[in-house]
N, C-alpha and C. Protein backbone atom coordinates (compact mmCIF):
# COMPACT_ATOMS: atom_id res chain seq x y z
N UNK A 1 7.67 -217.14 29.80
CA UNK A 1 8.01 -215.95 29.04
C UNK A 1 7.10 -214.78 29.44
N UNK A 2 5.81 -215.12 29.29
CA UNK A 2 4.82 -214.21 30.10
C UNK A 2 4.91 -213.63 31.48
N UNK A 3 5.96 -214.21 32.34
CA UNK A 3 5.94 -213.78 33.42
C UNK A 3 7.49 -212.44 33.45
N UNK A 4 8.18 -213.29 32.53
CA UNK A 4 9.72 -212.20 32.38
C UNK A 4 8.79 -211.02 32.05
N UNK A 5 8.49 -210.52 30.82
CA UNK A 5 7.67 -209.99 30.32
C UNK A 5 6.83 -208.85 31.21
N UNK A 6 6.57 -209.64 32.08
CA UNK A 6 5.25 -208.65 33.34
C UNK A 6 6.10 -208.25 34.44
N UNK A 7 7.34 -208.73 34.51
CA UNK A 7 8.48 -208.70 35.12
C UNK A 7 9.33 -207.12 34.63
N UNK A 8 9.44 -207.24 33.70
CA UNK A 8 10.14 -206.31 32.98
C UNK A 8 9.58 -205.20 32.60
N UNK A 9 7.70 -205.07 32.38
CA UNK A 9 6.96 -204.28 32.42
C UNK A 9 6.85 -203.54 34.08
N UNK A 10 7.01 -203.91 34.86
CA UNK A 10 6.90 -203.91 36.20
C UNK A 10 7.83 -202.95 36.83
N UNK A 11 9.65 -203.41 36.10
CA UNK A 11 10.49 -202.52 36.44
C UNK A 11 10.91 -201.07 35.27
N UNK A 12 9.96 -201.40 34.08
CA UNK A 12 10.26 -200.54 33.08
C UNK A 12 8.80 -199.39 33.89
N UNK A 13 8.02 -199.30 34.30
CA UNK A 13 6.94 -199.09 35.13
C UNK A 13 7.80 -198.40 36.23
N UNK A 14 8.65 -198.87 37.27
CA UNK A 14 9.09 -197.89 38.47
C UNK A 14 10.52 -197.39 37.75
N UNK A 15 11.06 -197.65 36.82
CA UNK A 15 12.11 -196.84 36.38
C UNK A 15 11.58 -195.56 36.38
N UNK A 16 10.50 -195.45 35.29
CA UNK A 16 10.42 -194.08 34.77
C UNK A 16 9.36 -193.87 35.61
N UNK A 17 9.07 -193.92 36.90
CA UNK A 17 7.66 -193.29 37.77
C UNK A 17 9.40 -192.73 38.45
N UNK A 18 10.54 -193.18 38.84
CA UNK A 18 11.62 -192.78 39.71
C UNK A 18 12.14 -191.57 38.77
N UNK A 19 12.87 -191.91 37.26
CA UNK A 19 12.69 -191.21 36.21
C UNK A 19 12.29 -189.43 36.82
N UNK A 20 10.85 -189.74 36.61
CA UNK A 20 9.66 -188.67 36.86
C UNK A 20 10.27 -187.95 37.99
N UNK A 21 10.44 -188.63 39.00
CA UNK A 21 10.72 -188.00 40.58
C UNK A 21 11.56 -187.60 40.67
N UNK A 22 13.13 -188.17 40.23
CA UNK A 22 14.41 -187.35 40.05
C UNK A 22 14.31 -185.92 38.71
N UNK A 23 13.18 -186.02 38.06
CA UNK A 23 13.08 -184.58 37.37
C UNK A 23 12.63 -183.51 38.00
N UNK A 24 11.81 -183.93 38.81
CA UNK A 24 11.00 -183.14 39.62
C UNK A 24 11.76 -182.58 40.83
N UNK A 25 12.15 -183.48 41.42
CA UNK A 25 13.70 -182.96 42.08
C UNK A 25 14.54 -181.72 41.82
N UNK A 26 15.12 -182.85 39.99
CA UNK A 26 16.24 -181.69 40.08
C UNK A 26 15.53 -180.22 39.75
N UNK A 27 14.16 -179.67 38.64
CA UNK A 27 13.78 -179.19 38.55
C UNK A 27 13.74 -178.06 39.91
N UNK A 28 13.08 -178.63 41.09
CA UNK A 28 13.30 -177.98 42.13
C UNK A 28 14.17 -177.54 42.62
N UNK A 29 15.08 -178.67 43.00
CA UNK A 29 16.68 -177.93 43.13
C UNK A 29 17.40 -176.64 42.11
N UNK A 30 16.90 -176.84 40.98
CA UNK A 30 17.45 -175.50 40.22
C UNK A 30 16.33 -174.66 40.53
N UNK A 31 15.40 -174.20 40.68
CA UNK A 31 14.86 -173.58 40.89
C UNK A 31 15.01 -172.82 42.25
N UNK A 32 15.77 -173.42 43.45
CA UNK A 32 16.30 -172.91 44.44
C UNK A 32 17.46 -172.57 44.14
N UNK A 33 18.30 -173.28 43.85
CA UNK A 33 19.43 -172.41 43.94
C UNK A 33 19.73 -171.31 42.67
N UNK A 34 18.20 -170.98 41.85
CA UNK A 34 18.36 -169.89 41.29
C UNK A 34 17.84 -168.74 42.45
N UNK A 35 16.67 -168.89 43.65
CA UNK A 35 16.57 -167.87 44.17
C UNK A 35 17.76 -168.09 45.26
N UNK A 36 18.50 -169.19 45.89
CA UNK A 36 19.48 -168.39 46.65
C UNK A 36 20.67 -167.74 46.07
N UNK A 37 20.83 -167.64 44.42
CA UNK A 37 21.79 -167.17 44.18
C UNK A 37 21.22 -165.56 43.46
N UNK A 38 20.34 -165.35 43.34
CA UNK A 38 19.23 -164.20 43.62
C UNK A 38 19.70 -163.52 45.13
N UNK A 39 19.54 -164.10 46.28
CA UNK A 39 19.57 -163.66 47.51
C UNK A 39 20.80 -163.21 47.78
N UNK A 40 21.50 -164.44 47.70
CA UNK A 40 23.31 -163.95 47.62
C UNK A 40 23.93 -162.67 47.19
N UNK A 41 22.99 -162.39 45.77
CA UNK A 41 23.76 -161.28 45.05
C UNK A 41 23.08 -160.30 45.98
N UNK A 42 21.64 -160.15 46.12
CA UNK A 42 21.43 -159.01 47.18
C UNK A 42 21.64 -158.94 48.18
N UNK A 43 22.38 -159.79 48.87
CA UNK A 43 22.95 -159.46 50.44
C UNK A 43 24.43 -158.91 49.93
N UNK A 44 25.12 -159.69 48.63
CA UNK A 44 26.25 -159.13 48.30
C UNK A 44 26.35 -157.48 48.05
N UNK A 45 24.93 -156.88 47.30
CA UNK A 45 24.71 -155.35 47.04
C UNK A 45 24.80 -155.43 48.34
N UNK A 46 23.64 -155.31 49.29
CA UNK A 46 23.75 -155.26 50.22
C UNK A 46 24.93 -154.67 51.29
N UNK A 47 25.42 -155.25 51.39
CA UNK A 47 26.89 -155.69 52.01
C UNK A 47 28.13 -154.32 51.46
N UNK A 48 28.16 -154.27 49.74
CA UNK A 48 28.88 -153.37 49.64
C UNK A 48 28.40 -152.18 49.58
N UNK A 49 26.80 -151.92 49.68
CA UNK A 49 26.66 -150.36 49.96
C UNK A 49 26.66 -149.93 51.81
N UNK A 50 26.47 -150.90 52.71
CA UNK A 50 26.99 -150.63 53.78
C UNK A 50 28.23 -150.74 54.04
N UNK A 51 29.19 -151.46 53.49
CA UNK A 51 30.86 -151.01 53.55
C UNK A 51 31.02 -149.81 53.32
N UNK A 52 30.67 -149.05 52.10
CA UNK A 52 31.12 -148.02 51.68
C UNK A 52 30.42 -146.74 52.73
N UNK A 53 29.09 -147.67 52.83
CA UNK A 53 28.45 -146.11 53.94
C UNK A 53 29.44 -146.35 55.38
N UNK A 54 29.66 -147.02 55.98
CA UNK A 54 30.93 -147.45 56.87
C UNK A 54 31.52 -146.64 56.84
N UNK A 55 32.58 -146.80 55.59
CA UNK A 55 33.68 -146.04 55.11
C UNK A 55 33.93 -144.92 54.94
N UNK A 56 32.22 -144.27 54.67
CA UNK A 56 32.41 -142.56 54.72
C UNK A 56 32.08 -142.36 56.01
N UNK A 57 31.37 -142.86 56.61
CA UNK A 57 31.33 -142.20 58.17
C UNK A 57 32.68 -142.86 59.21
N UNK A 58 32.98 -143.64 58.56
CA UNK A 58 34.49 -143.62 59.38
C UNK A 58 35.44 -142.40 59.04
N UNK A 59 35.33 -142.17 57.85
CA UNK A 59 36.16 -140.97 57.05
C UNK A 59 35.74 -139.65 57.80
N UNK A 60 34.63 -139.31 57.92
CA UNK A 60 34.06 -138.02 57.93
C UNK A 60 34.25 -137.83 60.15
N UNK A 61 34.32 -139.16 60.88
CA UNK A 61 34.41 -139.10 62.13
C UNK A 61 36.06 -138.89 62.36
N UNK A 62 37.11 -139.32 61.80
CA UNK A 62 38.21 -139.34 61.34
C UNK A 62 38.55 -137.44 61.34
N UNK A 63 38.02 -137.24 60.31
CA UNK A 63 38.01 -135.45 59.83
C UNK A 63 37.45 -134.93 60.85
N UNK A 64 36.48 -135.12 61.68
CA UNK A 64 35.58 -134.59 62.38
C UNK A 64 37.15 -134.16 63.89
N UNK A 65 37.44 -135.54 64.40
CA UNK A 65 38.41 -135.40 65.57
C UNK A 65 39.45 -134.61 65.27
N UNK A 66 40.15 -134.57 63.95
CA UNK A 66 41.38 -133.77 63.32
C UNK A 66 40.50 -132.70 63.13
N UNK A 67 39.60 -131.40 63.20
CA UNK A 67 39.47 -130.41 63.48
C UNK A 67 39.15 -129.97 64.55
């Protein structure tokens, strides 16, 4: 009985040391994909204030040849 016992202490012991490690994990993992979704949105600004600057100097080169 003493040995089930030290047995079961043993795996109740690396459950929660694994437990521990998959928190730490996921902890990390959210913690990244809060800054790549941080990054995302600023390449997304990004992205649409150079479309639009694009868009006026396509516009204004456009006007420029038609006079």
């Amino acid at each position: 009985m003493t040995e089930i016992k030290e047995e079961h202490a043993e795996q109740v012991e690396r459950l929660q040391t694994e437990i521990e490690s998959l928190r730490s994990t996921r902890e990390w993992e959210v913690e990244q994909n809060a800054q790549l979704r941080e990054q995302l949105n600023e390449a997304k600004t990004k992205n649409y204030k150079l479309t639009e600057e694009l868009d006026a100097s396509e516009k204004a080169n456009r006007d420029w040849e038609v006079k």
